[in-house]
C-alpha atoms as a PDB file:
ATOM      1  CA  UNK A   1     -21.853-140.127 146.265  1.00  0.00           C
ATOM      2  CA  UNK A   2     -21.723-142.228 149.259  1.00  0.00           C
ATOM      3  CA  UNK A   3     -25.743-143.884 150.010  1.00  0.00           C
ATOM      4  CA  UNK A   4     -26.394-145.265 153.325  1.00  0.00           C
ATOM      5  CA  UNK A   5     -28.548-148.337 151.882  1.00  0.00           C
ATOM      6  CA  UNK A   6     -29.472-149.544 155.481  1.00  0.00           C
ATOM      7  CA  UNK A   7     -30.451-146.164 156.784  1.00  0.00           C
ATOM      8  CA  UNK A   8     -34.060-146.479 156.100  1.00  0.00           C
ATOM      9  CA  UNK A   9     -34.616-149.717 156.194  1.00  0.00           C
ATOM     10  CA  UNK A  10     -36.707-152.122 158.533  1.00  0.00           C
ATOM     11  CA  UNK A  11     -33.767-153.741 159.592  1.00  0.00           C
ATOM     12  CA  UNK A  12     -31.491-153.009 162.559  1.00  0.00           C
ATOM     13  CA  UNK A  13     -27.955-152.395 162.055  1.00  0.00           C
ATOM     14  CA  UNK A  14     -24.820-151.979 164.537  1.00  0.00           C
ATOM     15  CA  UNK A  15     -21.727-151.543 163.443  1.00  0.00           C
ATOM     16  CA  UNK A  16     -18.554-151.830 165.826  1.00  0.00           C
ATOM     17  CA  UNK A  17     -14.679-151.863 165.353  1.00  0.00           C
ATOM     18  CA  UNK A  18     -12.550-155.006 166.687  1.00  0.00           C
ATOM     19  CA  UNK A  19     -12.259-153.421 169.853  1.00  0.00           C
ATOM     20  CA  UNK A  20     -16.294-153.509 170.407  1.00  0.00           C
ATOM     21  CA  UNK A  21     -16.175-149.826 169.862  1.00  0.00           C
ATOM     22  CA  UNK A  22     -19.694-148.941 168.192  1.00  0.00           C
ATOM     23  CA  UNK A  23     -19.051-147.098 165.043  1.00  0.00           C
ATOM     24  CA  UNK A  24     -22.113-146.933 163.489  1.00  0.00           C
ATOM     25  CA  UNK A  25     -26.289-147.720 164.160  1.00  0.00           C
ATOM     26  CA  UNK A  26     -29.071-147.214 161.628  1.00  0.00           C
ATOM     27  CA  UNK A  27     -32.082-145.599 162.774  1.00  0.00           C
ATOM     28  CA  UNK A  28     -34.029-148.606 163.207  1.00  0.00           C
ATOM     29  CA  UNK A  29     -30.996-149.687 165.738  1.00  0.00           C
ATOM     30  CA  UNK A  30     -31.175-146.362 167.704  1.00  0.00           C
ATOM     31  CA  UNK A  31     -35.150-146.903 167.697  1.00  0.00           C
ATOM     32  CA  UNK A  32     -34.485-150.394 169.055  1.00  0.00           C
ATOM     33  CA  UNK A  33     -31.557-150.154 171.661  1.00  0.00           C
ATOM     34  CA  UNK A  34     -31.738-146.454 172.837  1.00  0.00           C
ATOM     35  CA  UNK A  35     -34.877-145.164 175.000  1.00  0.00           C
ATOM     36  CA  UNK A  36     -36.004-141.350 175.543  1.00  0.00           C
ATOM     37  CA  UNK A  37     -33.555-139.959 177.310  1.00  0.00           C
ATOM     38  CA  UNK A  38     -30.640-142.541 176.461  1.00  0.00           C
ATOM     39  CA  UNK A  39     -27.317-141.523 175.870  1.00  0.00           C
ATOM     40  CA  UNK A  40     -25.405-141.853 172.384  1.00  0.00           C
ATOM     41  CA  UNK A  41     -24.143-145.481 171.825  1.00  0.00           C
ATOM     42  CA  UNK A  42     -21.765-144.560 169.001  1.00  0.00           C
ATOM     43  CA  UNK A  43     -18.039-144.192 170.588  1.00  0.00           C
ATOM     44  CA  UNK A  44     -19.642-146.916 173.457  1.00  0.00           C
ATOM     45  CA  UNK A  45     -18.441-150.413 174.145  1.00  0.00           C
ATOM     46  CA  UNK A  46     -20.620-152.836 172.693  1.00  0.00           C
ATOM     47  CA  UNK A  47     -19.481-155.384 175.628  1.00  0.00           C
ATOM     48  CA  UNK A  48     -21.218-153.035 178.038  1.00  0.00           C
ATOM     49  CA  UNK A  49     -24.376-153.377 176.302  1.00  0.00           C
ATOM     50  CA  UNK A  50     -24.519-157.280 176.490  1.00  0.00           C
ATOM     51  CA  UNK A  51     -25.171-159.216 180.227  1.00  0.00           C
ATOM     52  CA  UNK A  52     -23.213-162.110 180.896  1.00  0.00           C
ATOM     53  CA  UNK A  53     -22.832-164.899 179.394  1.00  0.00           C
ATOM     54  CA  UNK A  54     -23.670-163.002 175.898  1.00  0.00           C
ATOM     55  CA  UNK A  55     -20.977-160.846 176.789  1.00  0.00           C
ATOM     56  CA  UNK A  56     -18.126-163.043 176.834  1.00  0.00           C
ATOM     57  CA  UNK A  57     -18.790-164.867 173.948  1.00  0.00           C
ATOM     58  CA  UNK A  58     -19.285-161.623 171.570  1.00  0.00           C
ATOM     59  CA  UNK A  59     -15.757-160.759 173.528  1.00  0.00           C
ATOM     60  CA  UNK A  60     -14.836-164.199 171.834  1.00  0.00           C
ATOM     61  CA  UNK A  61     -16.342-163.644 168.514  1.00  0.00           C
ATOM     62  CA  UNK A  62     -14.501-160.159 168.269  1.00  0.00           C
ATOM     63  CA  UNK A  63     -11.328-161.815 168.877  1.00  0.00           C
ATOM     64  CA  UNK A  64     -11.757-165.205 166.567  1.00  0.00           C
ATOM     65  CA  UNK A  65     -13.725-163.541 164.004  1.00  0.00           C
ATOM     66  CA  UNK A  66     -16.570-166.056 164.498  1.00  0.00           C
ATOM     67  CA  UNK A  67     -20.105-165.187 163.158  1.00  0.00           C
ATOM     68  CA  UNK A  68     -23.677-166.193 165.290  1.00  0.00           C
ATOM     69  CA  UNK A  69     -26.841-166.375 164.733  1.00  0.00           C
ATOM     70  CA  UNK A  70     -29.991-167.167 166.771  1.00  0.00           C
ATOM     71  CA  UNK A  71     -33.274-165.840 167.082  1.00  0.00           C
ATOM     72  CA  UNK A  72     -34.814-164.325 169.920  1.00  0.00           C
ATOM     73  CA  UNK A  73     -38.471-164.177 171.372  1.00  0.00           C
ATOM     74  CA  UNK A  74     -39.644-160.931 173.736  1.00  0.00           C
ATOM     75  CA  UNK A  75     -42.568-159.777 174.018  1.00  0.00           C
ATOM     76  CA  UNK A  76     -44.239-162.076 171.410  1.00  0.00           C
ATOM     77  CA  UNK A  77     -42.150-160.973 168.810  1.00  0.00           C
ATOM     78  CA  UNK A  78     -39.208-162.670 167.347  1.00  0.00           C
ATOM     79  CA  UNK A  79     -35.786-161.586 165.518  1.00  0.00           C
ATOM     80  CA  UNK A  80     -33.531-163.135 163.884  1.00  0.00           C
ATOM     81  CA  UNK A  81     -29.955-161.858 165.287  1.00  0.00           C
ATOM     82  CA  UNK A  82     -27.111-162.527 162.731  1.00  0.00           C
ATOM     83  CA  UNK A  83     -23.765-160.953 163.738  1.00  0.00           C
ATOM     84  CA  UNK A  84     -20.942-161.283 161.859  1.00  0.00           C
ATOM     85  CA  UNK A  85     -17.607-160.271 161.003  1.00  0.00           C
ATOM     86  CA  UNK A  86     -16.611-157.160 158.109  1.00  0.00           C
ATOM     87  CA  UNK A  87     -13.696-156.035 156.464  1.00  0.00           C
ATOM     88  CA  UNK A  88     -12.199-152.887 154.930  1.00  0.00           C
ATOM     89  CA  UNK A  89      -9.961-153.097 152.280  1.00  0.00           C
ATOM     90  CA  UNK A  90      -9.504-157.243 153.476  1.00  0.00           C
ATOM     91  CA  UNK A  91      -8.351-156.633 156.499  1.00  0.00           C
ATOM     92  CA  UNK A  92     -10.754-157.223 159.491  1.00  0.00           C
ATOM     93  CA  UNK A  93     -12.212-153.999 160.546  1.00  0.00           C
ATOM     94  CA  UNK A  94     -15.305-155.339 163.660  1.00  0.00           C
ATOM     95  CA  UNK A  95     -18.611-156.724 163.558  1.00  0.00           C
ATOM     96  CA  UNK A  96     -22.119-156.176 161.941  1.00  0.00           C
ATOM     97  CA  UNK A  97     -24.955-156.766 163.405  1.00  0.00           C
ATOM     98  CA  UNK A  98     -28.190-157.312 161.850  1.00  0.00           C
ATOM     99  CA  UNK A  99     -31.885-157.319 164.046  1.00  0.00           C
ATOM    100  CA  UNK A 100     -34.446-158.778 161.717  1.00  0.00           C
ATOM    101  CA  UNK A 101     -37.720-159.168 162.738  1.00  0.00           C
ATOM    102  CA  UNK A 102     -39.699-162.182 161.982  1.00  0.00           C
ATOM    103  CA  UNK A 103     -42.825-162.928 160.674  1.00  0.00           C
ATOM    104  CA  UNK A 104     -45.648-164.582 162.823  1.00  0.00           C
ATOM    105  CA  UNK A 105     -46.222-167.173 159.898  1.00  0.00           C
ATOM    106  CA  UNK A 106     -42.683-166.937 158.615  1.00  0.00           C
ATOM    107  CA  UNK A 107     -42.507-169.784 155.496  1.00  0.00           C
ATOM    108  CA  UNK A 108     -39.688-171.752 154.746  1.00  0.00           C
ATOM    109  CA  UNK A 109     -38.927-172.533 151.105  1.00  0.00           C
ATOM    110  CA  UNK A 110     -36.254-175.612 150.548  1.00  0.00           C
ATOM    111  CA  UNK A 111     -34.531-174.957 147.248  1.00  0.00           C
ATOM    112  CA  UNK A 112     -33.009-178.248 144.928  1.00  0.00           C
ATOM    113  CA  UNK A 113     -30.131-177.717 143.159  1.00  0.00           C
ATOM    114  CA  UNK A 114     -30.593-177.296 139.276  1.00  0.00           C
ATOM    115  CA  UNK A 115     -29.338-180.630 137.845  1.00  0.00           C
ATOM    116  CA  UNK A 116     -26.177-180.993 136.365  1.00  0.00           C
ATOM    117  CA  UNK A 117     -25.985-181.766 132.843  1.00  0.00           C
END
């Protein structure tokens, strides 16, 4: 049985093939990039989603296999954006992206390494 672990979760998720081609979205991705009355994005170009410059560079991550991340701020609230490269079977297959959103008071926890012995 195939689960779709991301499906209901408060994250969103793209998925697109090398060529940009969006293969996949969650529902919290549809919620987030399509409006009433939008088309489908699956079967779409990802690159025709993105303005200039972000365009190009995603163009450039496709091709290098590069991973970003950055967070964003609009309309008070902020995401983290972590896009990244996947593979089926080893052999590059596109891009993930994840759309987290962040926490007003988000804490950050520094973690030691256990000592050696």
């Amino acid at each position: 049985m195939k689960r779709d672990y991301f499906e209901g979760a408060d994250v969103a998720v793209t998925v697109c093939a090398t060529d940009g081609t969006i293969l996949d979205m969650n529902a919290k991705s549809r919620k987030t990039f399509l409006k009433p009355g939008d088309p489908e994005l699956i079967g779409h170009n990802v690159l025709d989603c993105h303005p200039e410059p972000a365009r190009t560079m995603l163009a450039g991550m496709l091709k290098t296999q590069r991973a970003n991340a950055y967070t964003v701020e609009k309309e008070g609230v902020k995401k983290l954006i972590y896009q990244c490269p996947w593979y089926d079977d080893g052999a590059y297959a596109g891009f993930l992206e994840l759309s987290i959103v962040l926490p007003e008071n988000l804490p950050n926890r520094v973690r030691k390494p256990k000592e050696t012995r």
